[in-house]
N, C-alpha and C. Protein backbone atom coordinates (compact mmCIF):
# COMPACT_ATOMS: atom_id res chain seq x y z
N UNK A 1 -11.13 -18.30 -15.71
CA UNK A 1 -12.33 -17.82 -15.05
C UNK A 1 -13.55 -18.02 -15.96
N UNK A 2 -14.54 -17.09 -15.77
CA UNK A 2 -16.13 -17.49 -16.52
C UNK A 2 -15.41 -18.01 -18.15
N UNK A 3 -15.97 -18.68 -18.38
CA UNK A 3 -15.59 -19.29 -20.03
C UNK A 3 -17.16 -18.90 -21.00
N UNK A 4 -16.79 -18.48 -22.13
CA UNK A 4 -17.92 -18.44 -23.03
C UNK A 4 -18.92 -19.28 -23.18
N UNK A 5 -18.67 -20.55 -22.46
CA UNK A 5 -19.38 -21.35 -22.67
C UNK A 5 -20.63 -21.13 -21.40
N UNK A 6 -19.86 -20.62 -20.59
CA UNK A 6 -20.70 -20.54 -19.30
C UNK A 6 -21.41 -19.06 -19.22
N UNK A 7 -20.97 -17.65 -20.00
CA UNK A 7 -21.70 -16.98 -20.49
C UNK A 7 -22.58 -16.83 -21.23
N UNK A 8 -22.65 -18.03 -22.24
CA UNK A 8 -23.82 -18.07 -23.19
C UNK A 8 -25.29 -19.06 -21.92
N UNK A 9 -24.65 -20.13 -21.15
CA UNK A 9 -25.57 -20.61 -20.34
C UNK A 9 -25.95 -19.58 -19.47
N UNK A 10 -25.12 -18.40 -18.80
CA UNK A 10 -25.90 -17.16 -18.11
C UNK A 10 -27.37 -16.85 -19.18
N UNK A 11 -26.84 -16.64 -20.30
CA UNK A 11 -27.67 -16.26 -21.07
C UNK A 11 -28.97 -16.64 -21.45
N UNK A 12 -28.72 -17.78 -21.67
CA UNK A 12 -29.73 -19.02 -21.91
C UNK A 12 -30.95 -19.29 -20.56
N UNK A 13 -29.96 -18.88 -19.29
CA UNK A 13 -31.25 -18.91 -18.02
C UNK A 13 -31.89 -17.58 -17.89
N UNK A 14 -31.19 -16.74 -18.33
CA UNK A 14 -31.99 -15.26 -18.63
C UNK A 14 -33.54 -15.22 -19.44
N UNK A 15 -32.91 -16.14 -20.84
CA UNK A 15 -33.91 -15.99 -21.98
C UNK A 15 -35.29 -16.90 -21.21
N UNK A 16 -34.74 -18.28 -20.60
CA UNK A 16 -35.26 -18.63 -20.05
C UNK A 16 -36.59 -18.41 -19.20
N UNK A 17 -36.12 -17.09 -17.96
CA UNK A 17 -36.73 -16.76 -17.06
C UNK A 17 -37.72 -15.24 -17.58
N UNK A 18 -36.76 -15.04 -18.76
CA UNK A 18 -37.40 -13.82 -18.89
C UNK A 18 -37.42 -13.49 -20.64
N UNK A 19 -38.41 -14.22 -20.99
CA UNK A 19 -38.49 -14.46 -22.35
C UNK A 19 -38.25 -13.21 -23.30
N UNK A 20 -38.80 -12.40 -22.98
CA UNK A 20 -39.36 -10.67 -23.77
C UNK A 20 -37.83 -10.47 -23.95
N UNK A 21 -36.61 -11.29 -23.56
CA UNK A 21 -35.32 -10.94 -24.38
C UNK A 21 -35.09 -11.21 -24.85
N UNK A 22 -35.87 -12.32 -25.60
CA UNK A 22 -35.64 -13.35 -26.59
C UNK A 22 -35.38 -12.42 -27.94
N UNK A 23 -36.76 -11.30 -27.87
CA UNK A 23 -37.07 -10.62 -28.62
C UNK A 23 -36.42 -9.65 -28.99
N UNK A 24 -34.93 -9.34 -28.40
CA UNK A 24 -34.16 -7.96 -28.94
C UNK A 24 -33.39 -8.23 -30.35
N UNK A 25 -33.00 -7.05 -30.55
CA UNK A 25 -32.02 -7.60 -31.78
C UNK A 25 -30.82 -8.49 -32.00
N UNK A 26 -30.11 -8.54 -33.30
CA UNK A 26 -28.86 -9.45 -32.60
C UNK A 26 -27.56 -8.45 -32.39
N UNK A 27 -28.32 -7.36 -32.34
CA UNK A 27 -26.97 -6.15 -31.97
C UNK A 27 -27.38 -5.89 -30.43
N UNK A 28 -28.63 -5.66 -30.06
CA UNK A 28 -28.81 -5.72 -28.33
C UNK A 28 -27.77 -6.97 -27.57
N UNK A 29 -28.31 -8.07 -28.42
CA UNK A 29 -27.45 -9.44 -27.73
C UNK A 29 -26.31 -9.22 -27.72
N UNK A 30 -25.91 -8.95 -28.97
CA UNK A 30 -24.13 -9.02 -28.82
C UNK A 30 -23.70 -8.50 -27.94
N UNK A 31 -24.02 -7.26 -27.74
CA UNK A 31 -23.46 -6.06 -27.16
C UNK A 31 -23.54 -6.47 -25.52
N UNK A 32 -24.84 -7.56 -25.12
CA UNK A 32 -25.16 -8.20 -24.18
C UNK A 32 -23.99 -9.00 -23.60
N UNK A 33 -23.88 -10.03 -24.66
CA UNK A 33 -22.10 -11.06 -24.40
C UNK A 33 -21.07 -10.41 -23.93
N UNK A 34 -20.92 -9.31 -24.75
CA UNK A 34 -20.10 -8.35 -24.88
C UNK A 34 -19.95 -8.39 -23.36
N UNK A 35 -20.78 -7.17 -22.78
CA UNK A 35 -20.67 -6.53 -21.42
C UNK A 35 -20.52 -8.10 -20.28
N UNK A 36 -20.87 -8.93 -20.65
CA UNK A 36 -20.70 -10.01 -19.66
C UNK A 36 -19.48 -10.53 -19.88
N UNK A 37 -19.16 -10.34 -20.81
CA UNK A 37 -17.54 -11.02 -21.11
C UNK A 37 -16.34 -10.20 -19.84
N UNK A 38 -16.76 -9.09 -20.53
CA UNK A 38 -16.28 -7.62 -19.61
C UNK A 38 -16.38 -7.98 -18.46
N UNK A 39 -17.52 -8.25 -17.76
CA UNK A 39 -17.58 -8.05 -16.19
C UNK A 39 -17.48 -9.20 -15.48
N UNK A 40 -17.90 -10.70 -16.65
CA UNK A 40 -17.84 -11.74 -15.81
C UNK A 40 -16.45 -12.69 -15.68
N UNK A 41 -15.49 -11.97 -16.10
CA UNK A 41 -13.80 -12.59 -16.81
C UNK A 41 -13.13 -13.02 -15.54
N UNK A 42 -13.59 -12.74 -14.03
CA UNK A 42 -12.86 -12.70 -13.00
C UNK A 42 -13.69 -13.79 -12.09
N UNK A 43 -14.70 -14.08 -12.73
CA UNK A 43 -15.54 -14.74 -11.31
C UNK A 43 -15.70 -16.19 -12.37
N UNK A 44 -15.71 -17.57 -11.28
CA UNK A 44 -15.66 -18.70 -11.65
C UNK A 44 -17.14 -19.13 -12.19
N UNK A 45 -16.73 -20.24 -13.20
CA UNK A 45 -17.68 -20.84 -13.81
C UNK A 45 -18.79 -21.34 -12.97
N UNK A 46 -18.88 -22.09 -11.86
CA UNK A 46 -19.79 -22.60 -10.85
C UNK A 46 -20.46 -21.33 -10.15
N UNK A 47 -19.73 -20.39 -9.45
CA UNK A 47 -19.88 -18.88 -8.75
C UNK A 47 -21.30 -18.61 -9.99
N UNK A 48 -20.61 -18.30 -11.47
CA UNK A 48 -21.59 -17.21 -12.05
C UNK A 48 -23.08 -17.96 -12.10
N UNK A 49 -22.91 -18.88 -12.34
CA UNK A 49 -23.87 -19.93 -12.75
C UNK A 49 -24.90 -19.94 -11.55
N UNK A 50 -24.37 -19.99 -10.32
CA UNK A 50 -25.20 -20.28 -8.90
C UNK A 50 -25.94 -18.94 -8.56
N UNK A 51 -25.07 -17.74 -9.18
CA UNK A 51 -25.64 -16.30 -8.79
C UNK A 51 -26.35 -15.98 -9.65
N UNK A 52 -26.55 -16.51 -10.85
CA UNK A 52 -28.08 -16.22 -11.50
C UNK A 52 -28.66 -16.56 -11.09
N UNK A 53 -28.76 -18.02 -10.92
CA UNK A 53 -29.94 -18.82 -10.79
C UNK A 53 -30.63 -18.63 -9.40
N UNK A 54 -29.57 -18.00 -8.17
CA UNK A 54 -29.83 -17.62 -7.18
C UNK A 54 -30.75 -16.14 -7.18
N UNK A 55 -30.62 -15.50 -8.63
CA UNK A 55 -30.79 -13.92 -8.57
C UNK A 55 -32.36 -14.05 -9.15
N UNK A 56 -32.52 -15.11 -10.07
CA UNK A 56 -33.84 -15.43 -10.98
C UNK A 56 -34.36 -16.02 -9.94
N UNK A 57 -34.04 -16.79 -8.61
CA UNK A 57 -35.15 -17.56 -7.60
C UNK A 57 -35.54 -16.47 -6.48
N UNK A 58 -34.81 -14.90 -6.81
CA UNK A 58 -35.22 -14.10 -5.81
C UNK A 58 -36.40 -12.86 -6.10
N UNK A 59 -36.11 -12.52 -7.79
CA UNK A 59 -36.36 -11.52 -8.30
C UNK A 59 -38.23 -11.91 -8.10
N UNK A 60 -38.87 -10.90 -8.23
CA UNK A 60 -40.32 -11.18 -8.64
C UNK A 60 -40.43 -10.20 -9.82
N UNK A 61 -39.58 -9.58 -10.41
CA UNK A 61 -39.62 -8.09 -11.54
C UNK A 61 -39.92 -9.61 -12.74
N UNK A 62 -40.71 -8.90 -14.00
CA UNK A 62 -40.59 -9.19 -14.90
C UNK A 62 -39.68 -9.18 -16.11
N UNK A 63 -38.85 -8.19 -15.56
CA UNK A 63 -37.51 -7.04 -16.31
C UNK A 63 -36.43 -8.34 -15.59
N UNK A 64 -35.38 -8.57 -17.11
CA UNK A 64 -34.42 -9.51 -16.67
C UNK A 64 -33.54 -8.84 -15.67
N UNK A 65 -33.05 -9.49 -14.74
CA UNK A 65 -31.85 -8.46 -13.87
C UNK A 65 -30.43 -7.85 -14.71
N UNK A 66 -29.50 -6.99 -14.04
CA UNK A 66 -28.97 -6.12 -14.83
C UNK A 66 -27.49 -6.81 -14.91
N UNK A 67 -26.52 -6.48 -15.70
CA UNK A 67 -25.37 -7.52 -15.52
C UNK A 67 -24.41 -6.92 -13.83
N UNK A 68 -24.91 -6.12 -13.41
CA UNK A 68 -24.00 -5.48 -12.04
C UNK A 68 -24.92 -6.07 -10.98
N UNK A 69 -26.02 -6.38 -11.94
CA UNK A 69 -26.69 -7.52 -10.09
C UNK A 69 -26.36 -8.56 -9.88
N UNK A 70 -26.16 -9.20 -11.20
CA UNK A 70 -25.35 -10.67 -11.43
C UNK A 70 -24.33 -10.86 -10.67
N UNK A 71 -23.17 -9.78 -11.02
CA UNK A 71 -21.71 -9.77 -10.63
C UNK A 71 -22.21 -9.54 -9.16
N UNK A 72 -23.06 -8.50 -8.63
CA UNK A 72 -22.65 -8.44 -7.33
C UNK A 72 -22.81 -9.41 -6.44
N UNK A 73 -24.22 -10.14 -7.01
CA UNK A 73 -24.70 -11.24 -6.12
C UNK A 73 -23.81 -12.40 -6.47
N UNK A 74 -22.86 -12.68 -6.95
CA UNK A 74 -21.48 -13.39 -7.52
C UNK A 74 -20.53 -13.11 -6.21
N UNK A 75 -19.82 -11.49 -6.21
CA UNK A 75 -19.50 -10.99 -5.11
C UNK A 75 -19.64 -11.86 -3.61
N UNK A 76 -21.27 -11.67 -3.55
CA UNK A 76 -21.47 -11.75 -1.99
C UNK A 76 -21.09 -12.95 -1.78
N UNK A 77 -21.51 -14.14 -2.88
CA UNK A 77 -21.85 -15.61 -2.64
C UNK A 77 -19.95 -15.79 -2.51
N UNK A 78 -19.36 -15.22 -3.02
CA UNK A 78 -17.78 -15.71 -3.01
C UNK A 78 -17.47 -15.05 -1.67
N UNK A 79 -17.46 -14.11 -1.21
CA UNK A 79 -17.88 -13.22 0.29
C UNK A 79 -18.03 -14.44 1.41
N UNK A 80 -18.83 -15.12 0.93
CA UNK A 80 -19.95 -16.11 1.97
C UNK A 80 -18.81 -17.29 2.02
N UNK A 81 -18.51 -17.82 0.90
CA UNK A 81 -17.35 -18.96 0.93
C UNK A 81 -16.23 -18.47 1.70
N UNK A 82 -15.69 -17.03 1.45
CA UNK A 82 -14.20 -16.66 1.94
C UNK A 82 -14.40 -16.45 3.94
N UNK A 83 -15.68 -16.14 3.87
CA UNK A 83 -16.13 -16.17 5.30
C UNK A 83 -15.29 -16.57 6.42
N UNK A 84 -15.21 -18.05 5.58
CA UNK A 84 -14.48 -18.87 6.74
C UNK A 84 -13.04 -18.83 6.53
N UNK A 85 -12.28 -18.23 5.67
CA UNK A 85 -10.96 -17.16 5.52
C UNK A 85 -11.03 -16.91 6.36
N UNK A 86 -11.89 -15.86 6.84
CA UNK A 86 -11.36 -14.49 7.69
C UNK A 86 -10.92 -14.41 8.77
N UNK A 87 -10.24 -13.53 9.48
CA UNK A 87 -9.51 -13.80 10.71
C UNK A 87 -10.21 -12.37 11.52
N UNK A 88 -11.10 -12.85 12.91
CA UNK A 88 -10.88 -11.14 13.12
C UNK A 88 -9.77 -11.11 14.03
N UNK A 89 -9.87 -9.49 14.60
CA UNK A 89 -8.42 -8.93 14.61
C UNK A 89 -8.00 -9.24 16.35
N UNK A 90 -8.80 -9.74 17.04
CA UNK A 90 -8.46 -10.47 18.35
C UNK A 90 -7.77 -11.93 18.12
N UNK A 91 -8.34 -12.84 17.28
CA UNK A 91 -8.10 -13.99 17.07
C UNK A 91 -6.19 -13.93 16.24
N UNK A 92 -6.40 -12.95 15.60
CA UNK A 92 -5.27 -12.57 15.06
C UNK A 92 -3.80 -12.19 15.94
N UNK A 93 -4.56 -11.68 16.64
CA UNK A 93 -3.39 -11.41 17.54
C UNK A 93 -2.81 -12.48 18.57
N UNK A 94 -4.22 -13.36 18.91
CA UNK A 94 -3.08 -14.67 19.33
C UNK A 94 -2.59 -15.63 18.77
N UNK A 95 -2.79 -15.50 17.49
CA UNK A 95 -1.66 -16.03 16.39
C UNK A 95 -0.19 -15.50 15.99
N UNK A 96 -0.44 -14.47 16.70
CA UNK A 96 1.07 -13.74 16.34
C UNK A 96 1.64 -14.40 17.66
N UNK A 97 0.74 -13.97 19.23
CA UNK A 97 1.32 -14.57 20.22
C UNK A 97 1.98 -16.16 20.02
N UNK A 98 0.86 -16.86 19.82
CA UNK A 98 1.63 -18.40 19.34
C UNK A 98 2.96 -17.96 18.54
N UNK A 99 3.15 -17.41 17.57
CA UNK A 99 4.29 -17.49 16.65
C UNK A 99 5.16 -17.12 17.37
N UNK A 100 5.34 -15.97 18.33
CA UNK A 100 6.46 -15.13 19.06
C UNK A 100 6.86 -16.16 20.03
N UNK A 101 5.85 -17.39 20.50
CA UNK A 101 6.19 -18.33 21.64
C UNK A 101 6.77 -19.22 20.80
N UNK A 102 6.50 -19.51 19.42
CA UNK A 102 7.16 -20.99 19.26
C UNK A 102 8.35 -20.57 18.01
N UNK A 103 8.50 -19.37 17.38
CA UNK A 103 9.40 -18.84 16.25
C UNK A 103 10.64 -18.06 17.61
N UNK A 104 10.20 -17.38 18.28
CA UNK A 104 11.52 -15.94 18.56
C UNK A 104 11.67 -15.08 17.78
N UNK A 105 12.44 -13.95 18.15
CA UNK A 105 12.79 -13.15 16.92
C UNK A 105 13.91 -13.10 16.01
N UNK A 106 15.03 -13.82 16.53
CA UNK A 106 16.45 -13.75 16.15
C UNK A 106 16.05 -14.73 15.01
N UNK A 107 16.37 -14.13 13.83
CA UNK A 107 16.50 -15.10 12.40
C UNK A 107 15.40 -15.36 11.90
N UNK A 108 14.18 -15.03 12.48
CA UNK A 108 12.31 -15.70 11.92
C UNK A 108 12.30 -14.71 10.56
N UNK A 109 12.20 -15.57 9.51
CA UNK A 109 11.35 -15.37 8.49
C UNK A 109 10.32 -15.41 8.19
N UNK A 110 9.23 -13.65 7.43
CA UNK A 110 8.33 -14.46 6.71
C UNK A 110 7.62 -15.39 6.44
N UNK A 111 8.92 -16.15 5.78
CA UNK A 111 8.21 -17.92 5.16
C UNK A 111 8.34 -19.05 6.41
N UNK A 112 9.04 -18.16 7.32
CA UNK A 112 9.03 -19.49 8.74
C UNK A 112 7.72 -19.38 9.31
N UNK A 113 7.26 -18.00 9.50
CA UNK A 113 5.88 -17.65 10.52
C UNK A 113 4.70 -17.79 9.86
N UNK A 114 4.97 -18.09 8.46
CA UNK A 114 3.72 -18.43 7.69
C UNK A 114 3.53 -20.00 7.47
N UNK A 115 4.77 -20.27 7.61
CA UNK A 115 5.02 -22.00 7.23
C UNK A 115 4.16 -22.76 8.87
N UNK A 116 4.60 -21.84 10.20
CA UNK A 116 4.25 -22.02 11.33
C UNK A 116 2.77 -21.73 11.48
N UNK A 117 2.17 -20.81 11.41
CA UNK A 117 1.15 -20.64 11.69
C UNK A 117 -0.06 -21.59 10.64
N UNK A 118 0.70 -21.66 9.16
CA UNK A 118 -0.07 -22.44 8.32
C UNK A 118 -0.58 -23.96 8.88
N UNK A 119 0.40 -24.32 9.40
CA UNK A 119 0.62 -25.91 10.41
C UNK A 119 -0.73 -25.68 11.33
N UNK A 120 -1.14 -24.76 11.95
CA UNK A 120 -2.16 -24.47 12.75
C UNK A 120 -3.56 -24.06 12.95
N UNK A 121 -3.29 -23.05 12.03
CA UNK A 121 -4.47 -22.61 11.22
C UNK A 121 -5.04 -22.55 9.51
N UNK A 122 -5.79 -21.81 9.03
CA UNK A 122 -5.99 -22.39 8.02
C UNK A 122 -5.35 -20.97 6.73
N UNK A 123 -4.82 -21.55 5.90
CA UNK A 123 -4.19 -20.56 4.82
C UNK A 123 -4.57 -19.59 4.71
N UNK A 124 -6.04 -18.96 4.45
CA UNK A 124 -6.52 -17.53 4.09
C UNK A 124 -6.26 -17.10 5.69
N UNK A 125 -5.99 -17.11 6.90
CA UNK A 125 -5.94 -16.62 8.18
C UNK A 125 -4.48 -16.60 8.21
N UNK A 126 -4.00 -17.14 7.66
CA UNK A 126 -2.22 -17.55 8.55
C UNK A 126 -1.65 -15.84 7.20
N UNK A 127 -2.38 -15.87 6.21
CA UNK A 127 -1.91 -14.91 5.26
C UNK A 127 -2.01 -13.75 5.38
N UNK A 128 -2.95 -13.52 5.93
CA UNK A 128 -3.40 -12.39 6.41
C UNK A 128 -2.51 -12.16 7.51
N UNK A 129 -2.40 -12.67 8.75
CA UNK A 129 -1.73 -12.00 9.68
C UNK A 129 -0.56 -12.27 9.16
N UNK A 130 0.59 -13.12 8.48
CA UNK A 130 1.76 -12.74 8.19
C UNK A 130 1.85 -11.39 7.37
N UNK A 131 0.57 -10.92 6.30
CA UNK A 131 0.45 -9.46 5.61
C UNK A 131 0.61 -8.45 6.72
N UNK A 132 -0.17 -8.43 7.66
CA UNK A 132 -0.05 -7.81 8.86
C UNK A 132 1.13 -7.44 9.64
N UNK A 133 1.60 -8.65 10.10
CA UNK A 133 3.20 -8.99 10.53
C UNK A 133 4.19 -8.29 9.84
N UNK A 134 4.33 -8.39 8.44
CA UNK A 134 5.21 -7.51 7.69
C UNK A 134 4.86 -6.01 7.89
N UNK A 135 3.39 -5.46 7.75
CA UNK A 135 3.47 -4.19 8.00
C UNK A 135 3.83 -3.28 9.14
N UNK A 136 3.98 -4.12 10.14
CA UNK A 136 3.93 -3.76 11.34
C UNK A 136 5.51 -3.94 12.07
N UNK A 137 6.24 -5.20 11.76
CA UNK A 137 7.31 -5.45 11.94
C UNK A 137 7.58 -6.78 13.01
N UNK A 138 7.91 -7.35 12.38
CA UNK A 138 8.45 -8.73 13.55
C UNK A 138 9.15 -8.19 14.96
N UNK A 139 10.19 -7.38 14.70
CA UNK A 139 10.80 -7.10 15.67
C UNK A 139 9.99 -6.25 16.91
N UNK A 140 9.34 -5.22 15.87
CA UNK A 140 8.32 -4.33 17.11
C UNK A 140 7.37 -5.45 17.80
N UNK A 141 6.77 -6.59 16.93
CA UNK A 141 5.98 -6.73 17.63
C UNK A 141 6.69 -7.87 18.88
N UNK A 142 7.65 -8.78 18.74
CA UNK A 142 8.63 -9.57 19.16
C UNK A 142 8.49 -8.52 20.63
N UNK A 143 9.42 -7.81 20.03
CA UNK A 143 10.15 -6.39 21.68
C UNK A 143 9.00 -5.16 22.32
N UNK A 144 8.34 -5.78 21.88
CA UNK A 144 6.73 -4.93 22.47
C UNK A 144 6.97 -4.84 24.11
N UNK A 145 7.00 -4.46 24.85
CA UNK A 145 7.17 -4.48 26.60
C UNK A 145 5.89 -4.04 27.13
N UNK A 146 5.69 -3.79 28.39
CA UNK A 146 4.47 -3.01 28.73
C UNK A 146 4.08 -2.17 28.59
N UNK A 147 4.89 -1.35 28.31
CA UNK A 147 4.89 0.42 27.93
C UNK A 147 4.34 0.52 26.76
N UNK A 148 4.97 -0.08 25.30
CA UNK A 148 4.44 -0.27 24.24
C UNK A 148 3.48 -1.44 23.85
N UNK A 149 3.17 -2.28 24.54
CA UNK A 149 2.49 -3.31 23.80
C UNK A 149 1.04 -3.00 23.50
N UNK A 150 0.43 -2.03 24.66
CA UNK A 150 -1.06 -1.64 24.15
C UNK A 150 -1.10 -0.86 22.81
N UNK A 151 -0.12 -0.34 22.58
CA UNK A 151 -0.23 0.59 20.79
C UNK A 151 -0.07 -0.34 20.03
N UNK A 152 1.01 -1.40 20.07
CA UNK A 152 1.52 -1.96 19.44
C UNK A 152 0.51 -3.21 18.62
N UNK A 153 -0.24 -3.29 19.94
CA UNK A 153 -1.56 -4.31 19.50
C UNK A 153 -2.55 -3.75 19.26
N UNK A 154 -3.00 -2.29 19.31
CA UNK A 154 -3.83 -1.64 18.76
C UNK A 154 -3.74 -1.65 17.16
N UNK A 155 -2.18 -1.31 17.02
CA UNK A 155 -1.88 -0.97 15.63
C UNK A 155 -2.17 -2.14 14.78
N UNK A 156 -1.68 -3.41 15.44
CA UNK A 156 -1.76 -4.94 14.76
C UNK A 156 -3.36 -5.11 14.43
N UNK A 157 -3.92 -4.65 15.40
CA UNK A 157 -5.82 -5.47 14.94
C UNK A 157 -6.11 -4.49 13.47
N UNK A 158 -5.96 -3.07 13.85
CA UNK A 158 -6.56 -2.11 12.76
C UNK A 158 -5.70 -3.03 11.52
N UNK A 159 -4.48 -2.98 11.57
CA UNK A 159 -4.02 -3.35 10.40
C UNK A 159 -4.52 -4.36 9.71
N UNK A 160 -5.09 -5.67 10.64
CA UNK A 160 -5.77 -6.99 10.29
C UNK A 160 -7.03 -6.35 9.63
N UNK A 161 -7.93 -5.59 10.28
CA UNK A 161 -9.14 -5.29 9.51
C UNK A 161 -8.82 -4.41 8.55
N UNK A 162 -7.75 -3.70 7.90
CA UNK A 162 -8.09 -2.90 7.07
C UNK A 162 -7.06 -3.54 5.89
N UNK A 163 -6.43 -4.73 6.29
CA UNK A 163 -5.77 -5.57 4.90
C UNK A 163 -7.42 -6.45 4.45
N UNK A 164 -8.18 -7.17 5.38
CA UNK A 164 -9.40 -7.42 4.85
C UNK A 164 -10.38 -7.06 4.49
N UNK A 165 -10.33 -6.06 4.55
CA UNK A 165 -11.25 -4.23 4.27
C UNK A 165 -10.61 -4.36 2.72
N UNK A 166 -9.29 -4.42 2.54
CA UNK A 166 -9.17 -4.04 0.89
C UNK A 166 -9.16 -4.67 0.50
N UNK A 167 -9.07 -6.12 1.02
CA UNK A 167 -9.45 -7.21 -0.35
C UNK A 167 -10.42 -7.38 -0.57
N UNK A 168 -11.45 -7.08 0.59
CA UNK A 168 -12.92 -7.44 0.12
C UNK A 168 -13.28 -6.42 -1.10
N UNK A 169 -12.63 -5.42 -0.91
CA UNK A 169 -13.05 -4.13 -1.95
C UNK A 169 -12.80 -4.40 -3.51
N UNK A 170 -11.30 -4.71 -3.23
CA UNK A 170 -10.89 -5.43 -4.96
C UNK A 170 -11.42 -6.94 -5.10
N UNK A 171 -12.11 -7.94 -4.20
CA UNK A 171 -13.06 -8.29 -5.12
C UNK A 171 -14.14 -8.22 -5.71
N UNK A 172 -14.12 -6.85 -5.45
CA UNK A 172 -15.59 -6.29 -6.07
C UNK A 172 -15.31 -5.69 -7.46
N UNK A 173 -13.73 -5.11 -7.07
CA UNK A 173 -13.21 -4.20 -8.62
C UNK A 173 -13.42 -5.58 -9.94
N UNK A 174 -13.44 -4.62 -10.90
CA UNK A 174 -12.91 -5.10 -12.02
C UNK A 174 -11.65 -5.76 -12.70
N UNK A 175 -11.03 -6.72 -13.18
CA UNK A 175 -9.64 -6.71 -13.10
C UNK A 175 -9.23 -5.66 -13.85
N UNK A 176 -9.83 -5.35 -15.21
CA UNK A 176 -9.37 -4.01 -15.88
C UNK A 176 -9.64 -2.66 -15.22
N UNK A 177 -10.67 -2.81 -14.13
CA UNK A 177 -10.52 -1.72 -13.61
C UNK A 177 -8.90 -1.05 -12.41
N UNK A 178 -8.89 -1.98 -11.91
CA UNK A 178 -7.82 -2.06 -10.80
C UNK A 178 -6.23 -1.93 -12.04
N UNK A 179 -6.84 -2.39 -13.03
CA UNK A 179 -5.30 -2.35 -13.77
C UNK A 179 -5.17 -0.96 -14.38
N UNK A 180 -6.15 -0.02 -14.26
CA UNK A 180 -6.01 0.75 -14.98
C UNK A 180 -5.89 1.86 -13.14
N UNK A 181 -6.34 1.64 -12.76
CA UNK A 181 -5.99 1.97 -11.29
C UNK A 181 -4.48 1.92 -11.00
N UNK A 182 -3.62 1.09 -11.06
CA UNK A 182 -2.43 0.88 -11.19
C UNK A 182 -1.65 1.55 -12.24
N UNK A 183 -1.81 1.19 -13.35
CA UNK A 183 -1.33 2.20 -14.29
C UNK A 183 -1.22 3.97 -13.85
N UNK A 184 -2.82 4.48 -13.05
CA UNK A 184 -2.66 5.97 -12.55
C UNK A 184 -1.72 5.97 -11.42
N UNK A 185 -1.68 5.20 -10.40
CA UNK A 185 -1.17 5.13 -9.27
C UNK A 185 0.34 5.65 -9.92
N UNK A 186 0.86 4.59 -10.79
CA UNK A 186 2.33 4.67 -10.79
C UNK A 186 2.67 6.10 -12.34
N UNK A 187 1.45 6.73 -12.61
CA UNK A 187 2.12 8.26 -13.54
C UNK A 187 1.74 9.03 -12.39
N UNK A 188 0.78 9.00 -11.57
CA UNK A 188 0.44 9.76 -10.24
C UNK A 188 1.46 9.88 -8.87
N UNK A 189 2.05 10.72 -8.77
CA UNK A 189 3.40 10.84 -7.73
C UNK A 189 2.71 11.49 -6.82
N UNK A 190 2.08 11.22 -5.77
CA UNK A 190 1.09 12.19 -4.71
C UNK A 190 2.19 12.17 -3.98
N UNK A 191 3.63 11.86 -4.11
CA UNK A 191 4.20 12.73 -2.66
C UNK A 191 4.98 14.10 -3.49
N UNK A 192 4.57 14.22 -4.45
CA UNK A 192 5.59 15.33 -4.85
C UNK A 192 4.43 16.64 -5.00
N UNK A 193 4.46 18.02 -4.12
CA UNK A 193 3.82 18.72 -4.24
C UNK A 193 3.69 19.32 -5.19
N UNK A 194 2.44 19.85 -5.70
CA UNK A 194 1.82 20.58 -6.69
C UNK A 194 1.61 21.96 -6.85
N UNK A 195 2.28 23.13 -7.35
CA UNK A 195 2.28 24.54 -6.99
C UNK A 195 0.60 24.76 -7.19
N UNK A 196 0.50 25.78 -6.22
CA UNK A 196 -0.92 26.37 -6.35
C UNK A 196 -0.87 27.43 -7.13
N UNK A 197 -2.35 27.49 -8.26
CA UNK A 197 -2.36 28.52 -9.45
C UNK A 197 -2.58 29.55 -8.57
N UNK A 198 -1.94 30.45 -9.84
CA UNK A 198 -1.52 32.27 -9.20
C UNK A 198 -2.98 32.44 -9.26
N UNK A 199 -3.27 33.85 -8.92
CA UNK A 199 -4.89 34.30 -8.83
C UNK A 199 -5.62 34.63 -10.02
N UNK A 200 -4.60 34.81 -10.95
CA UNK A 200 -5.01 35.19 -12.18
C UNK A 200 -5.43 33.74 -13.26
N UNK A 201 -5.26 32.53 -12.66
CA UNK A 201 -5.20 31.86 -13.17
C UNK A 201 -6.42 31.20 -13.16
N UNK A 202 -6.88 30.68 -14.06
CA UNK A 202 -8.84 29.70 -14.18
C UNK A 202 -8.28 28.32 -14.02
């Protein structure tokens, strides 16, 4: 991802656009690299590069922008590319229909309905609804009848928007942030209840 080489050129269009940073110390700077090293470790060399230069052709402030405007406007512009990823959750569902018409249910794998739908549509869409597909179940959605199929396809769309609901979110996280997110998740046991303190207790 971002390489030092392409953090010091962030840098360099900063000093550039906004000279009066020329002027800090070389402990402000470092500490500068520093925090960009930190935040920019996840987003690509071309991405960071386009979202400055995109952020310096917007700004009218004299004040250089901050390193979380960088990253975000990084964010959106990768947002804007994945765009054409996305699946919404109608379109989604007649991708499952195609699969149930040309897979069945007896024996379909996973890697068959992804291998199938990949043939058709395009990878970030076919992934998503196979993510979907697993949460929901091949078989339910396969043996859906009239009785059940309106829940059943209710349940399928929400699920489509809210697997693309969280990825859009973690590409906003940090990677060290999310890892340290993970780390709590798994000492954090939220299904095991917690006694409530006696009254005497602060």
């Amino acid at each position: 991802m971002a390489s030092d080489k392409t953090i010091l050129s962030v840098a360099a269009l900063l000093i550039g656009a906004y000279p009066m940073i020329a002027k800090d110390s070389d402990e402000i700077r470092q500490a500068r690299l520093r925090t960009m090293r930190d935040t920019f470790g996840d987003l690509e060399d071309e991405l960071l590069i386009a979202a400055t230069r995109q952020v310096i052709a917007e700004r009218d402030s004299d004040f250089a922008p901050s390193v979380g405007t960088l990253r975000t406007k990084a964010i959106a512009l990768r947002t804007q590319v994945l765009e054409g990823e996305s699946v919404d959750e109608y379109e989604a569902w007649g991708m499952v229909q195609d699969a149930i018409r040309g897979l069945g249910f007896w024996g379909t794998t996973e890697a068959q309905i992804l291998a199938f739908l990949s043939k058709r549509y395009s990878d970030g869409k076919a992934k998503v609804v196979v993510q979907a597909i697993g949460r929901i179940g091949w078989r339910d959605l396969c043996m859906a009848d009239e009785d059940t199929l309106p829940i059943v396809r209710a349940q399928f769309r929400n699920t489509v928007i809210n697997i693309q609901r969280r990825e859009a979110e973690d590409r906003k996280t940090l990677p060290a942030v999310r890892e340290i997110m993970q780390q709590l998740a798994g000492r954090l046991d939220i299904s095991t209840p917690r006694a409530l303190p006696s009254q005497g207790d602060k």
